[in-house]
Protein backbone atom coordinates (compact mmCIF):
# COMPACT_ATOMS: atom_id res chain seq x y z
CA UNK A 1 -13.35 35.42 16.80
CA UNK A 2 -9.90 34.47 17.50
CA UNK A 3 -7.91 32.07 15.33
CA UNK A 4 -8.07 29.34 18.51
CA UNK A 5 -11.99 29.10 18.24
CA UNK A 6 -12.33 29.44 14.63
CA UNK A 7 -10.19 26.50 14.46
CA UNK A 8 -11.74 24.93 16.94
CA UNK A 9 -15.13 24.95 15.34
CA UNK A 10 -13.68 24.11 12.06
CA UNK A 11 -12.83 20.73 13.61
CA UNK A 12 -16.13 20.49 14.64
CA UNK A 13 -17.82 21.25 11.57
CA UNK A 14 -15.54 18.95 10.26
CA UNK A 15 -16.63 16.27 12.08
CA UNK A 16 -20.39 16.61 12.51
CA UNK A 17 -20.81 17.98 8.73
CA UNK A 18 -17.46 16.52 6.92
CA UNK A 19 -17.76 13.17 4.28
CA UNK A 20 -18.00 10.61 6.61
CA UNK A 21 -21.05 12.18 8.73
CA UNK A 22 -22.78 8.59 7.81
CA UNK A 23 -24.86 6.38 9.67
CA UNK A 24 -24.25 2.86 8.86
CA UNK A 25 -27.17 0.75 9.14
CA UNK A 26 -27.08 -2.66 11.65
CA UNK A 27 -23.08 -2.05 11.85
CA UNK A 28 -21.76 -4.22 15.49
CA UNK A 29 -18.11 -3.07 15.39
CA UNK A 30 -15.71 -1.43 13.61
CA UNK A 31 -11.23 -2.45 13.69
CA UNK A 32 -8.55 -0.71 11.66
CA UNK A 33 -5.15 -2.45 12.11
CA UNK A 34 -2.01 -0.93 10.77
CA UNK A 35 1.41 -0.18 11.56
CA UNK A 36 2.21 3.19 13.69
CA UNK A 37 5.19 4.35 10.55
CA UNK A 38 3.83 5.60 7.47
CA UNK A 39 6.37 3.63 5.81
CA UNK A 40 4.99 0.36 3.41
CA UNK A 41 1.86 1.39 2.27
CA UNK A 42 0.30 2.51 5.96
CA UNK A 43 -0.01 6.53 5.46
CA UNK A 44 -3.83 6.51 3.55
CA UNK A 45 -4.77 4.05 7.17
CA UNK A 46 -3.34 6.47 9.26
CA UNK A 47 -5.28 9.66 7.39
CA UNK A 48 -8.39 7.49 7.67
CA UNK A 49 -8.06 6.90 11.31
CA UNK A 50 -6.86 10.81 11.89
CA UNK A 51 -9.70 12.41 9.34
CA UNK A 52 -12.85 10.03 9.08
CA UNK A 53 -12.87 7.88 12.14
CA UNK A 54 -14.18 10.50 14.49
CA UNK A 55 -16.80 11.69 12.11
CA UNK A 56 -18.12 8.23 11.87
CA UNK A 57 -17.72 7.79 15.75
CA UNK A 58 -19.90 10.56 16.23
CA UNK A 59 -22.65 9.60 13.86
CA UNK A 60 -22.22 6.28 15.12
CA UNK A 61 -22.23 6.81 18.90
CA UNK A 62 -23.83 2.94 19.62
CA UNK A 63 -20.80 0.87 17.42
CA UNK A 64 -17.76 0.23 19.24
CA UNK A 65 -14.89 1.06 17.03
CA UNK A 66 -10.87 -0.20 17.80
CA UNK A 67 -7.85 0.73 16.30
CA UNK A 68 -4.66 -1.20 16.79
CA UNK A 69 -1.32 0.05 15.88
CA UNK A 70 1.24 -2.45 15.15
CA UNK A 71 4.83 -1.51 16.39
CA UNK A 72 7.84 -1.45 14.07
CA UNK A 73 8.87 -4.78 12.84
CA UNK A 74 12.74 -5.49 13.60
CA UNK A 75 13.21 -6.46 9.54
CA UNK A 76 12.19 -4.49 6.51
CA UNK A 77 10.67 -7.88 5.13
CA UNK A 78 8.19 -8.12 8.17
CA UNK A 79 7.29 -4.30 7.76
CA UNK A 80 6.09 -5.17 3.59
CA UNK A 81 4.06 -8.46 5.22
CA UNK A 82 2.37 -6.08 8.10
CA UNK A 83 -1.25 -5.97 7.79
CA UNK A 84 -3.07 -2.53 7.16
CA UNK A 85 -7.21 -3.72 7.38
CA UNK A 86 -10.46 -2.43 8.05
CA UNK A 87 -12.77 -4.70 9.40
CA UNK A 88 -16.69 -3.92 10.09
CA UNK A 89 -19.00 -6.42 11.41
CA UNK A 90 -22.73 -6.54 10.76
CA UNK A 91 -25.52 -7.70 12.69
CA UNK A 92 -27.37 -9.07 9.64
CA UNK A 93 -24.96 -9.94 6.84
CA UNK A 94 -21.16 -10.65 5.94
CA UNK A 95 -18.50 -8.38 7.50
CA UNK A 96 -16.69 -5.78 5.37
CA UNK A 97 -12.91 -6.15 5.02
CA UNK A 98 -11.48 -3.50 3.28
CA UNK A 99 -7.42 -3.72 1.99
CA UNK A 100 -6.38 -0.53 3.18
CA UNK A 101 -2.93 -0.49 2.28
CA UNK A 102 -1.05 1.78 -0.67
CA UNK A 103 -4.74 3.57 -0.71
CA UNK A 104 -5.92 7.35 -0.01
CA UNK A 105 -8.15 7.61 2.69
CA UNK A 106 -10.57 9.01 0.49
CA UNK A 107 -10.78 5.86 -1.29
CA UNK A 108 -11.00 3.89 1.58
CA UNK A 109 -13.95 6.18 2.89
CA UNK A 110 -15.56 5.79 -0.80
CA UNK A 111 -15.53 1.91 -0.62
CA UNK A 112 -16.51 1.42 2.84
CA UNK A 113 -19.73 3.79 2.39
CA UNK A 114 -20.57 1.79 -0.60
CA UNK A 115 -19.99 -1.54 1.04
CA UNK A 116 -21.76 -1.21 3.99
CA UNK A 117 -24.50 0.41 2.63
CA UNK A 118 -24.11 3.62 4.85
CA UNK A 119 -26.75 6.74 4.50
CA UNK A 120 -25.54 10.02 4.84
CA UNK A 121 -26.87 12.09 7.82
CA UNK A 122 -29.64 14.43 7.19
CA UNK A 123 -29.06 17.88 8.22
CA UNK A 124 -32.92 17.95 9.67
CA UNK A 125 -32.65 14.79 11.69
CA UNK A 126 -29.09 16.46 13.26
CA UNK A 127 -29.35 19.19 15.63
CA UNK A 128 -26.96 21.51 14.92
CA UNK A 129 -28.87 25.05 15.74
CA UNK A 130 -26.29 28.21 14.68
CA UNK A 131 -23.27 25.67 14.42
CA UNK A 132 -24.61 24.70 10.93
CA UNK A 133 -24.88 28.33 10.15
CA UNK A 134 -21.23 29.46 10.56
CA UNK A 135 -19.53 29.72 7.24
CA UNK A 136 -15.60 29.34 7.43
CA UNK A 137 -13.42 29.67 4.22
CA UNK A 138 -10.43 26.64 5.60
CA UNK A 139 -12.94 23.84 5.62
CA UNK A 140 -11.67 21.22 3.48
């Protein structure tokens, strides 16, 4: 296979297979908001939003999910104070707000799994066919 497909389907795997293939029960909507720089804490938001979010889109086809990107603030004092959030809402219980700034998105994934009481998708209930079957060594 050429190197354009077997990335391709890495990104796939990746997505349908990767840490945040999760259904998350009774879950209305899903917001990040952080700033567009890296700069102040934003970089582990921006991971999330670049490395999870499409995995749990996927999974989670029904849940509307946002993400707003604040712009630069003019002074370096307004870029500490800008907010870097993940908000889920529920249909049957208190939303989850998760701090997502000076974190890894890996820890952000870890807590939001465990606060909104997610369930990892089962390979049976998932139809992946020969996709599943594919073994590539860059999967991280």
């Amino acid at each position: 296979m050429s190197s354009r497909i077997t990335r391709q389907i890495a990104h796939l795997k990746k997505i349908a297979l990767g840490k945040a293939a999760v259904e998350v029960p009774k879950m209305t909507s899903l917001s990040l908001e952080f700033k567009i720089r890296n700069s102040h804490g934003h970089m582990g938001a921006r991971k999330f939003w670049k490395e999870h979010l499409p995995s749990l889109q996927f999974h989670n086809p029904e849940v509307p999910m946002t993400v707003k990107l604040i712009p630069e603030p003019a002074s370096e004092k307004e870029a500490m104070r800008a907010p870097s959030v993940l908000r889920a809402e529920f249909s049957n219980r208190a939303p989850v707000v998760i701090d997502m700034k000076n974190r890894q998105s890996e820890e952000i994934l870890a807590e939001f799994i465990e606060a909104s009481q997610s369930k990892p998708v089962k390979l049976q209930t998932f139809p992946v066919g020969e996709f599943a079957k594919i073994k590539l060594n860059k999967i991280r």
